[in-house]
Protein backbone atom coordinates (compact mmCIF):
# COMPACT_ATOMS: atom_id res chain seq x y z
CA UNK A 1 -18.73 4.43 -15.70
CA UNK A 2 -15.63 5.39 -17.31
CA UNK A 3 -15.21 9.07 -19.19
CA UNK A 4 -12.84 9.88 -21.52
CA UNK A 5 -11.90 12.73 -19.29
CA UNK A 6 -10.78 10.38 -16.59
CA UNK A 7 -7.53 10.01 -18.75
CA UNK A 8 -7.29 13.63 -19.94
CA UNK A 9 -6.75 14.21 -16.22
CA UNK A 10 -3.78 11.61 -16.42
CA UNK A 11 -2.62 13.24 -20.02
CA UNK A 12 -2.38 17.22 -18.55
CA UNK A 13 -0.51 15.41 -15.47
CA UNK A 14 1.78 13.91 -17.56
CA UNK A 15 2.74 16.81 -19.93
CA UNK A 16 2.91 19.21 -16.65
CA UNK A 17 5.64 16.62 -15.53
CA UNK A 18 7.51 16.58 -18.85
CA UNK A 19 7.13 20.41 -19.18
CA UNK A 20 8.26 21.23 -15.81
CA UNK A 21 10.92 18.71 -16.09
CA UNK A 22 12.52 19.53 -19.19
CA UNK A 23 13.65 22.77 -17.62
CA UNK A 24 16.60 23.88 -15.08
CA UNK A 25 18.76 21.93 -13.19
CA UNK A 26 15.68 19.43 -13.29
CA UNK A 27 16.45 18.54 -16.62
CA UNK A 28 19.25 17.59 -15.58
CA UNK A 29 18.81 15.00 -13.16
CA UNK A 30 18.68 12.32 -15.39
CA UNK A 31 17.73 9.60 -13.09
CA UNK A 32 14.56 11.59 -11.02
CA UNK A 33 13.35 12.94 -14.07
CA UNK A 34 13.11 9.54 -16.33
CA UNK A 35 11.43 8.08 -13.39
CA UNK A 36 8.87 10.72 -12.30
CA UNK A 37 7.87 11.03 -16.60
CA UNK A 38 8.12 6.97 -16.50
CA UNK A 39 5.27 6.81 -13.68
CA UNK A 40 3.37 9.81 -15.13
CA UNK A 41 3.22 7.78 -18.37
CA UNK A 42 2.31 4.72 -16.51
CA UNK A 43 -1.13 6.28 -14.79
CA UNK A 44 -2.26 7.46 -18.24
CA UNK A 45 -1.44 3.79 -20.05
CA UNK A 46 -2.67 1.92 -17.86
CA UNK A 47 -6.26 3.58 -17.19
CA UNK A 48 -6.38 3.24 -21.35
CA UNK A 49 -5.20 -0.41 -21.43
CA UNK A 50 -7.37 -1.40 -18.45
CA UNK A 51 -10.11 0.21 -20.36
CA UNK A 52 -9.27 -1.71 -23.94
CA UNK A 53 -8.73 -4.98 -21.87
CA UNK A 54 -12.88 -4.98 -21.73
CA UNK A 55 -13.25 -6.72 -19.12
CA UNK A 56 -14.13 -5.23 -15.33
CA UNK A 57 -11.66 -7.68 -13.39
CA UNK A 58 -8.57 -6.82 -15.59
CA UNK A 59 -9.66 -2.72 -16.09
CA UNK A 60 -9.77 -3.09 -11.81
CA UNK A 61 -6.19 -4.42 -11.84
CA UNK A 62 -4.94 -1.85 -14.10
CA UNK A 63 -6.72 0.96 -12.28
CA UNK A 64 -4.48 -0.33 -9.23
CA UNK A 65 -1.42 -0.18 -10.88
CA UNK A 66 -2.42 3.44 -12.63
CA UNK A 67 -3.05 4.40 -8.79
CA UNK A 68 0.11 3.09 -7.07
CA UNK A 69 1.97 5.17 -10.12
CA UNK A 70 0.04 8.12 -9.26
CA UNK A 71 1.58 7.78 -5.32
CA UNK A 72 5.11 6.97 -7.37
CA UNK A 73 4.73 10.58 -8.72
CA UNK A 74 3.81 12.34 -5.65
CA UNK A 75 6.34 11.09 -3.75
CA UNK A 76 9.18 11.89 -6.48
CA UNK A 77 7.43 15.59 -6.14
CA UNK A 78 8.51 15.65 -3.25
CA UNK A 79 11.96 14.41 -3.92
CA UNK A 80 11.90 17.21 -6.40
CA UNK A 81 10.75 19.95 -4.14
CA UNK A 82 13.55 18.73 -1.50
CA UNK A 83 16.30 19.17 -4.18
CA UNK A 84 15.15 22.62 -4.90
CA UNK A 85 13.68 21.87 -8.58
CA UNK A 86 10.18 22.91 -7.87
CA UNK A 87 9.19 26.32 -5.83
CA UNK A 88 6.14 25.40 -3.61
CA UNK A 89 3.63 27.29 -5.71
CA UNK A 90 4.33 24.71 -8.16
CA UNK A 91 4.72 21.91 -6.04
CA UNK A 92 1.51 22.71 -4.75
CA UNK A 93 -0.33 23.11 -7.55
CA UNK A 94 1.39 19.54 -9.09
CA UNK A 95 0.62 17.92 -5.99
CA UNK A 96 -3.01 18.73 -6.03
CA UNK A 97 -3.42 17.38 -9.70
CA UNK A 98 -1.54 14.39 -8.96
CA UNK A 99 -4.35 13.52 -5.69
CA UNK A 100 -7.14 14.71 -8.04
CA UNK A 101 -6.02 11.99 -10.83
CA UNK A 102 -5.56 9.63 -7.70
CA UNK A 103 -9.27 10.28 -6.38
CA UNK A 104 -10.52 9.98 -9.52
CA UNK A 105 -8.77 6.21 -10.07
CA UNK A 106 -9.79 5.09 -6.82
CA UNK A 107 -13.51 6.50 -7.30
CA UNK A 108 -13.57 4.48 -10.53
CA UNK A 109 -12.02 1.30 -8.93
CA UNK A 110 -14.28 1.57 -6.44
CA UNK A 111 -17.40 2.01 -9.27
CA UNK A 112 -16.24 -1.07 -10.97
CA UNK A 113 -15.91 -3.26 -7.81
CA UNK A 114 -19.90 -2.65 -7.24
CA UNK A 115 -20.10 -3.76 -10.44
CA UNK A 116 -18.57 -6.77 -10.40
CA UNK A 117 -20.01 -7.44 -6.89
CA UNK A 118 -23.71 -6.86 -7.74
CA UNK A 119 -23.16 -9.27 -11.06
CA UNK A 120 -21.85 -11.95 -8.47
């Protein structure tokens, strides 16, 4: 079910988001950057403290809230791109981590629902 490489997905996206946003006139935007890093941090906590909740209902509620941060950060890439912060190449390429971590929650959302369905 769960792999510990689920959250190392989460962990590189989150320290691509600090590193790219502790540079240039991104660094200094006080308000986007806190909040992108604050939902970056949120995907990666919550797929651990769903996991060390040990039970499937509450790891499925935490893996929605780890998903709907992983939207929060694509969306404030795009906010960042708009502003100029991020060239497209790197937009891009933050973009397509940021859907692969949010595949990856929904395919193990959707793994644990069977599970909890078929114990029903």
């Amino acid at each position: 079910m769960w792999r510990v490489t689920d959250w190392q997905k989460a962990r590189a996206l989150t320290a691509e988001i600090y590193r790219v946003t502790n540079q240039g006139r991104f660094a200094r935007d006080f308000g986007l950057r806190d909040q992108i890093c604050r939902a970056a941090v949120s995907v990666m906590s919550n797929i651990a403290e769903g996991f060390e909740r040990n039970r499937a209902a509450e790891f499925h509620q935490f893996l929605s809230i780890a998903k709907a941060s992983c939207g929060e950060v694509r969306s404030q890439l795009y906010v960042a791109l708009d502003a100029g912060y991020l060239k497209h190449d790197l937009f891009d390429a933050m973009r397509s981590q940021a859907e692969e971590v949010s595949r990856i929650t929904a395919g193990l959302r959707g793994s644990i629902a069977q599970k909890r369905s078929a114990s029903s």
